[in-house]
Protein backbone atom coordinates (compact mmCIF):
# COMPACT_ATOMS: atom_id res chain seq x y z
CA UNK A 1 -23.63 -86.08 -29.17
CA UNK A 2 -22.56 -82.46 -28.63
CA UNK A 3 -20.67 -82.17 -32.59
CA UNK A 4 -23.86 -83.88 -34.39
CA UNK A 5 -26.39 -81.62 -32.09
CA UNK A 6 -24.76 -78.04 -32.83
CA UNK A 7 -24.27 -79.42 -36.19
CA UNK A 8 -27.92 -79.47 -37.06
CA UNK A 9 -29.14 -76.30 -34.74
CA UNK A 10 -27.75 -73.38 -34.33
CA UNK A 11 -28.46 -72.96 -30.52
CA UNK A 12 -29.18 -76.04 -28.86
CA UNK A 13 -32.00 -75.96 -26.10
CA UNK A 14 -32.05 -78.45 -23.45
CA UNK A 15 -34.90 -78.92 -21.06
CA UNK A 16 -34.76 -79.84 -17.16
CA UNK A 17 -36.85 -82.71 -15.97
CA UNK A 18 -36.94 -81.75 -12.41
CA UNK A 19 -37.74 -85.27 -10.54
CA UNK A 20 -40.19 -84.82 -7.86
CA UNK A 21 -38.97 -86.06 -4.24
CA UNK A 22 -37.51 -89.77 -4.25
CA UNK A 23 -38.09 -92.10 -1.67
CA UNK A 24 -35.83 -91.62 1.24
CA UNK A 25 -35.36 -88.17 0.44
CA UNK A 26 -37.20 -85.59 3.59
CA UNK A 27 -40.31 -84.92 1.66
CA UNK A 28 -40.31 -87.90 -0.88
CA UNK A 29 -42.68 -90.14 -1.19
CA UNK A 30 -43.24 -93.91 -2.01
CA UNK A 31 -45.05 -93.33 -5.05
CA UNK A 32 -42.77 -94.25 -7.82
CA UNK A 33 -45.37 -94.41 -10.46
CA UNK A 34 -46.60 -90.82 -9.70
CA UNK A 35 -42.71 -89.82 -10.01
CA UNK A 36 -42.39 -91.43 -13.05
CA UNK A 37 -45.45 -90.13 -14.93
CA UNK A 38 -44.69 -86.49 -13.99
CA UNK A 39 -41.89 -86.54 -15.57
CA UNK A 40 -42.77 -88.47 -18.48
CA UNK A 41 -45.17 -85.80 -19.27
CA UNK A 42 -42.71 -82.56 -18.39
CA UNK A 43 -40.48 -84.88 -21.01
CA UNK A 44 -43.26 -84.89 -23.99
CA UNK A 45 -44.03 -80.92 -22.78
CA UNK A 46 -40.48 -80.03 -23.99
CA UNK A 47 -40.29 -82.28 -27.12
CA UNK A 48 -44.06 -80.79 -28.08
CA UNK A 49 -42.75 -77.14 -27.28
CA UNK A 50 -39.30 -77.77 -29.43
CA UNK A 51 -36.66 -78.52 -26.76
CA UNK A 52 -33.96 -80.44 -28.53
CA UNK A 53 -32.18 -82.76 -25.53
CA UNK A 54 -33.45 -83.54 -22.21
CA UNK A 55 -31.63 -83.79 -18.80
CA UNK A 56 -33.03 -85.64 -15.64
CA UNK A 57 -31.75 -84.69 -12.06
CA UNK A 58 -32.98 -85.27 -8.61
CA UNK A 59 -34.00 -81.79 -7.86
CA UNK A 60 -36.50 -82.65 -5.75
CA UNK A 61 -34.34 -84.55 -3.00
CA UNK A 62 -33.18 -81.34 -1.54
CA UNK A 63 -31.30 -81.34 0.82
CA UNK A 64 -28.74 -83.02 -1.06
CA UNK A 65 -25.99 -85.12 -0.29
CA UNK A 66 -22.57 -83.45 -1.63
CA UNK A 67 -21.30 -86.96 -2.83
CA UNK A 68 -22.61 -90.19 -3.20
CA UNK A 69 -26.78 -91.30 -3.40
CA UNK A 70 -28.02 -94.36 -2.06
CA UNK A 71 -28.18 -97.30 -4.23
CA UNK A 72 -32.44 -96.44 -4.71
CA UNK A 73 -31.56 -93.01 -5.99
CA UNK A 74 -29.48 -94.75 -8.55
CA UNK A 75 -31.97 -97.17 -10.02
CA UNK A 76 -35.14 -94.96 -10.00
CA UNK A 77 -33.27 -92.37 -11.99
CA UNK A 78 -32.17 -95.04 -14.71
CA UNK A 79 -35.80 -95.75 -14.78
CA UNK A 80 -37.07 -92.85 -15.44
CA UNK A 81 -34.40 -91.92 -17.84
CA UNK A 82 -34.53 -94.70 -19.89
CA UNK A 83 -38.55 -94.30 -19.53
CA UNK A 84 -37.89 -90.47 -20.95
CA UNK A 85 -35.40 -91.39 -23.55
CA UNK A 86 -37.70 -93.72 -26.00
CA UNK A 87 -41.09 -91.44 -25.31
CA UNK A 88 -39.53 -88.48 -26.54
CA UNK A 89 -36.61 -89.76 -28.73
CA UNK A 90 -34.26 -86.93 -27.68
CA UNK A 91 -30.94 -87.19 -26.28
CA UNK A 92 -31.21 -87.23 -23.00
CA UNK A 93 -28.23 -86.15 -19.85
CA UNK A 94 -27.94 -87.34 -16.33
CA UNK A 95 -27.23 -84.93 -13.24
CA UNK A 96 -27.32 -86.43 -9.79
CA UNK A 97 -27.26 -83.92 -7.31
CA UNK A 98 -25.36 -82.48 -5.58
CA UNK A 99 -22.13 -84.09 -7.19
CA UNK A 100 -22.32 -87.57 -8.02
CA UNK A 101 -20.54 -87.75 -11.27
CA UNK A 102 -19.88 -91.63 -10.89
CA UNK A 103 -23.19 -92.64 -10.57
CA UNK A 104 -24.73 -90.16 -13.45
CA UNK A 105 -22.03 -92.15 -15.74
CA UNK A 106 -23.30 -95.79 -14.73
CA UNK A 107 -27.18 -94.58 -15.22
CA UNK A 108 -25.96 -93.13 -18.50
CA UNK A 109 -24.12 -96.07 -19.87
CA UNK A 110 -27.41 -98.15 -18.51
CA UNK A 111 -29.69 -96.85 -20.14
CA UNK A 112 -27.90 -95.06 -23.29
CA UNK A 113 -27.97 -91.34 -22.13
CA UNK A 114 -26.04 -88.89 -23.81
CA UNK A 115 -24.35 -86.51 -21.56
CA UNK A 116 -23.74 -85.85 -17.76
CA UNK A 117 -23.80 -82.34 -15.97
CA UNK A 118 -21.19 -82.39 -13.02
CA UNK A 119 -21.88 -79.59 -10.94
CA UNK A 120 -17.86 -79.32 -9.55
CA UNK A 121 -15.71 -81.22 -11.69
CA UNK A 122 -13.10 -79.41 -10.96
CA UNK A 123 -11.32 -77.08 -7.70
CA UNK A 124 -13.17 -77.17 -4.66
CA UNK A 125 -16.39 -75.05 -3.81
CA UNK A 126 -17.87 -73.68 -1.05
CA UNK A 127 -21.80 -74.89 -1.31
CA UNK A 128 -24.85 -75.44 1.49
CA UNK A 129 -23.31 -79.04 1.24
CA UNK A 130 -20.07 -77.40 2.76
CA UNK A 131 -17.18 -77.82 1.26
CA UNK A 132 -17.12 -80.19 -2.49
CA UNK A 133 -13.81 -81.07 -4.06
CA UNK A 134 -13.92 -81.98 -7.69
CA UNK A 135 -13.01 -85.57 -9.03
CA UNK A 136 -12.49 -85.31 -12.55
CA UNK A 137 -9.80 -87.83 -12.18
CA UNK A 138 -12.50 -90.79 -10.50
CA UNK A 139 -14.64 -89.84 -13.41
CA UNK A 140 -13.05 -89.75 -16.31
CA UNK A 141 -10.90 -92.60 -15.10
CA UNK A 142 -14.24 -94.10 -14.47
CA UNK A 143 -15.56 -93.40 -17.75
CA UNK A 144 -12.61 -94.93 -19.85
CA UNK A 145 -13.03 -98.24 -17.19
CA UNK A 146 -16.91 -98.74 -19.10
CA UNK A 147 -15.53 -97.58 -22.68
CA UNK A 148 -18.43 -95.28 -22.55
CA UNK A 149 -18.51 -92.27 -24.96
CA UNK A 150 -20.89 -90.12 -22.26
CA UNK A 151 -19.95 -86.65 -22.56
CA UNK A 152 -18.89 -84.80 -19.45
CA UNK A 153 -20.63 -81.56 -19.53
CA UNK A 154 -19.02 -79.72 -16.87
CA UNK A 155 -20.20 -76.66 -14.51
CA UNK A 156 -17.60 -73.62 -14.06
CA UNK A 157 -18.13 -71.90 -11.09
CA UNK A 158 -21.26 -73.66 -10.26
CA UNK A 159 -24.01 -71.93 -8.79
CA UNK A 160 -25.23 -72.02 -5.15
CA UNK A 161 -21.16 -71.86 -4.07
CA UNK A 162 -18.54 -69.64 -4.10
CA UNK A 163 -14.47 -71.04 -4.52
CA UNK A 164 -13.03 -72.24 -1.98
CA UNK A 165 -10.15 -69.35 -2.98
CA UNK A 166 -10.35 -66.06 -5.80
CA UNK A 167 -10.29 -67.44 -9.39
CA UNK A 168 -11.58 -65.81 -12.76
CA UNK A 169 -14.63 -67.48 -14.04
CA UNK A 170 -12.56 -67.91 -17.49
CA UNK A 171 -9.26 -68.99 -15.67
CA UNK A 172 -11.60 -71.77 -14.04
CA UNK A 173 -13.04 -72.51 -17.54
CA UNK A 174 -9.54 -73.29 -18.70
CA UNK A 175 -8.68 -75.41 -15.96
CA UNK A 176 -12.25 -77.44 -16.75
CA UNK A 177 -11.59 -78.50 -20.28
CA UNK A 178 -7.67 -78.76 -19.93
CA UNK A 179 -7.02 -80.60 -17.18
CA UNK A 180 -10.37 -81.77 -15.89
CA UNK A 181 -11.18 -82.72 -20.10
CA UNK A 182 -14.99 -81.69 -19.94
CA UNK A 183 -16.78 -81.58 -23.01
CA UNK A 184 -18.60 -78.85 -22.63
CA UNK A 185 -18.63 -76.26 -20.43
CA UNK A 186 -21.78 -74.77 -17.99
CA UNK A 187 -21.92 -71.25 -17.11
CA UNK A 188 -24.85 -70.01 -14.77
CA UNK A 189 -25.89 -67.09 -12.39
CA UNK A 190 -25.55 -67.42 -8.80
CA UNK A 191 -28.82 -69.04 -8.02
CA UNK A 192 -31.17 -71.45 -9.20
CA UNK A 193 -33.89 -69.37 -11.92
CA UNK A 194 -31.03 -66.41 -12.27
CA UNK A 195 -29.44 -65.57 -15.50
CA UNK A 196 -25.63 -64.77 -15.54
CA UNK A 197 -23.89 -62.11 -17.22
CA UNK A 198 -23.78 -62.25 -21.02
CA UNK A 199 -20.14 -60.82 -20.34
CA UNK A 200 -18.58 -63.74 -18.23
CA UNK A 201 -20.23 -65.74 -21.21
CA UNK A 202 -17.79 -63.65 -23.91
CA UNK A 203 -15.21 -63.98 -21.74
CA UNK A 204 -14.99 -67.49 -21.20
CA UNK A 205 -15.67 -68.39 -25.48
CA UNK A 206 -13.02 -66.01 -26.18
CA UNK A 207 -10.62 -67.99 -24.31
CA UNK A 208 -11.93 -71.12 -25.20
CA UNK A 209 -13.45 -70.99 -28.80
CA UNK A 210 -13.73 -74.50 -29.85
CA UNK A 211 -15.38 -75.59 -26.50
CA UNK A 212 -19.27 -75.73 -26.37
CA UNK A 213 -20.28 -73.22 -23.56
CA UNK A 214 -24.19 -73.62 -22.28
CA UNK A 215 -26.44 -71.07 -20.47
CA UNK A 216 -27.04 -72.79 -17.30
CA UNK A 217 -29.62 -70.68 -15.38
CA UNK A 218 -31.84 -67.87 -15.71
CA UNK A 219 -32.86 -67.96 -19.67
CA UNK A 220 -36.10 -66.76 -20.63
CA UNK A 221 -37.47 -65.36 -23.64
CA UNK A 222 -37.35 -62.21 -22.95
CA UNK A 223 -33.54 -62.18 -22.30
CA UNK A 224 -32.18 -65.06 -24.54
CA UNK A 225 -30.96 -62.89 -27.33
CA UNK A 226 -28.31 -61.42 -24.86
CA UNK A 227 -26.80 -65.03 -24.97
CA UNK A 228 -26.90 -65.82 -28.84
CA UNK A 229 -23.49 -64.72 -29.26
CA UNK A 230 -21.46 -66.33 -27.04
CA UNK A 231 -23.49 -69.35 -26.13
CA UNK A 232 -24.22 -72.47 -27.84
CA UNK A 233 -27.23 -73.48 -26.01
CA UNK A 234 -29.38 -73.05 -23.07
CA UNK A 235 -30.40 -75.23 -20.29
CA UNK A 236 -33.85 -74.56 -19.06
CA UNK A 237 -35.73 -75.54 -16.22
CA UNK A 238 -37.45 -72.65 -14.35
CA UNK A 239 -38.70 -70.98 -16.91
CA UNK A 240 -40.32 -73.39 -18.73
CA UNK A 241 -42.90 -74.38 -16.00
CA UNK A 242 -46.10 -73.52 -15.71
CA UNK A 243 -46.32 -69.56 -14.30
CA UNK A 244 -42.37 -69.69 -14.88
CA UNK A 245 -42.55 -71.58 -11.15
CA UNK A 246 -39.90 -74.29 -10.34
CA UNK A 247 -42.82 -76.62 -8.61
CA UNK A 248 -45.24 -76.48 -11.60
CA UNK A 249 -45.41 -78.57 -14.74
CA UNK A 250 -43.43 -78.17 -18.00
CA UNK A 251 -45.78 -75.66 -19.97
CA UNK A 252 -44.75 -76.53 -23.70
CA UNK A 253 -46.44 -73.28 -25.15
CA UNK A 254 -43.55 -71.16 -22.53
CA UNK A 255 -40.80 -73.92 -24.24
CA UNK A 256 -42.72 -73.10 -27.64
CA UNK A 257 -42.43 -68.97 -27.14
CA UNK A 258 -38.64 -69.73 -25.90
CA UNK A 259 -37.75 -71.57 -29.10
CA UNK A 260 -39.25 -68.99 -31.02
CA UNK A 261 -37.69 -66.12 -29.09
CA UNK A 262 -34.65 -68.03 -30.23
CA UNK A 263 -35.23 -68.35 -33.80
CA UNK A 264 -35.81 -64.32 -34.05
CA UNK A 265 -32.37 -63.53 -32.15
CA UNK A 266 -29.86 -65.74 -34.38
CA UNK A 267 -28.36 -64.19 -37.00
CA UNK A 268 -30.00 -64.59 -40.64
């Protein structure tokens, strides 16, 4: 998906369907259908404002579990995705939060998703989770026992964490895509909403300069152009809401002024 994507855009946008609180979850609620229609419509808010792929994670469901979901979590996301996926037509991803790589891969293989985000695929991490070790081994072992072609699209140095010992950001990166084979590679800032630096970006495509390396936090259109160069995409959430607040809707003219912020900054 990644290859035919960058292939036809120069800088690939992806929008964040932040799912509102699941059932089970401390301030979910039973409501599925009001889950599923909000982010139906924060789906068709990116694809009006020119978002190119979709992901889906259980944002809302803070705090989150640093492993495994319950079974529920599970099936309500395949819903939605699959719900997502044929209103919009995009590619869509899968990230179940905190770190549940194995169940991202069985909603995406159920319901034809294109990509996962693992958060810590890799080393171990320091989070508010405590302490998460990566599994790239269970997943990619996982994803060979469905024959799926999902794409692995894998944090480095994930936000909200810290290593669990001193590493570069672009000696991590390495260590991602050549022993933990991720397919693409996520850079952010340290927190949720904040943007990293453009130079860990350089860094980390110099090293690796056939891997795709995403913008995984903190991109607005008033700072995307510092990312052009380096980056082949952006992964938006934040931003793109309504009043650029996490808890709003998707506001497709902020998606619309991001794409556009876009098109002036690449290179004609």
């Amino acid at each position: 998906m990644t290859s035919r994507l960058l292939d036809s855009v120069p800088f690939l946008l992806v929008g964040v369907v932040h799912l509102l609180p699941l059932p089970g979850s401390p301030r979910g609620t039973r409501d599925v259908a009001r889950i599923r229609e909000r982010a139906r419509r924060d789906a068709e808010a990116y694809r009006e404002g020119g978002a190119h792929a979709l992901i889906v994670e259980n944002f809302g469901d803070a705090p989150f579990r640093k492993d495994g979901v319950e079974p529920h979590v599970i099936a309500l996301m395949a819903l939605v995705v699959e719900e997502v996926r044929e209103s919009t037509g995009l590619p869509v991803g899968v990230n179940v939060l905190r770190n549940d790589a194995r169940a991202a891969l069985g909603i995406a293989v159920a319901t034809g998703a294109s990509f996962i985000r693992v958060n810590v695929h890799v080393g171990a991490m320091v989070t508010d989770q405590g302490i998460i070790e990566g599994r790239a081994d269970e997943t990619l072992r996982y994803r060979a026992l469905l024959q799926s072609e999902t794409e692995i699209w894998a944090d480095v140095l994930v936000k909200h964490a810290v290593p669990l010992a001193p590493l570069a950001l672009e000696d991590a990166a390495e260590e991602t895509v050549q022993r933990g084979l991720a397919d693409a590679l996520i850079v952010t800032g340290p927190m949720t909403g904040r943007a990293p630096d453009p130079a860990e970006l350089s860094r980390v495509r110099e090293r690796l300069p056939t891997t795709p390396v995403f913008v995984g936090s903190g991109v607005t259109a008033d700072n995307v152009a510092r990312y052009i160069h380096a980056a082949r995409g952006a992964i938006v959430g934040t931003w793109a809401k309504v009043e650029g607040k996490i808890e709003n809707p998707v506001d497709p003219a902020r998606v619309r002024r991001l794409c556009q912020a876009i098109t002036r900054a690449l290179p004609h």
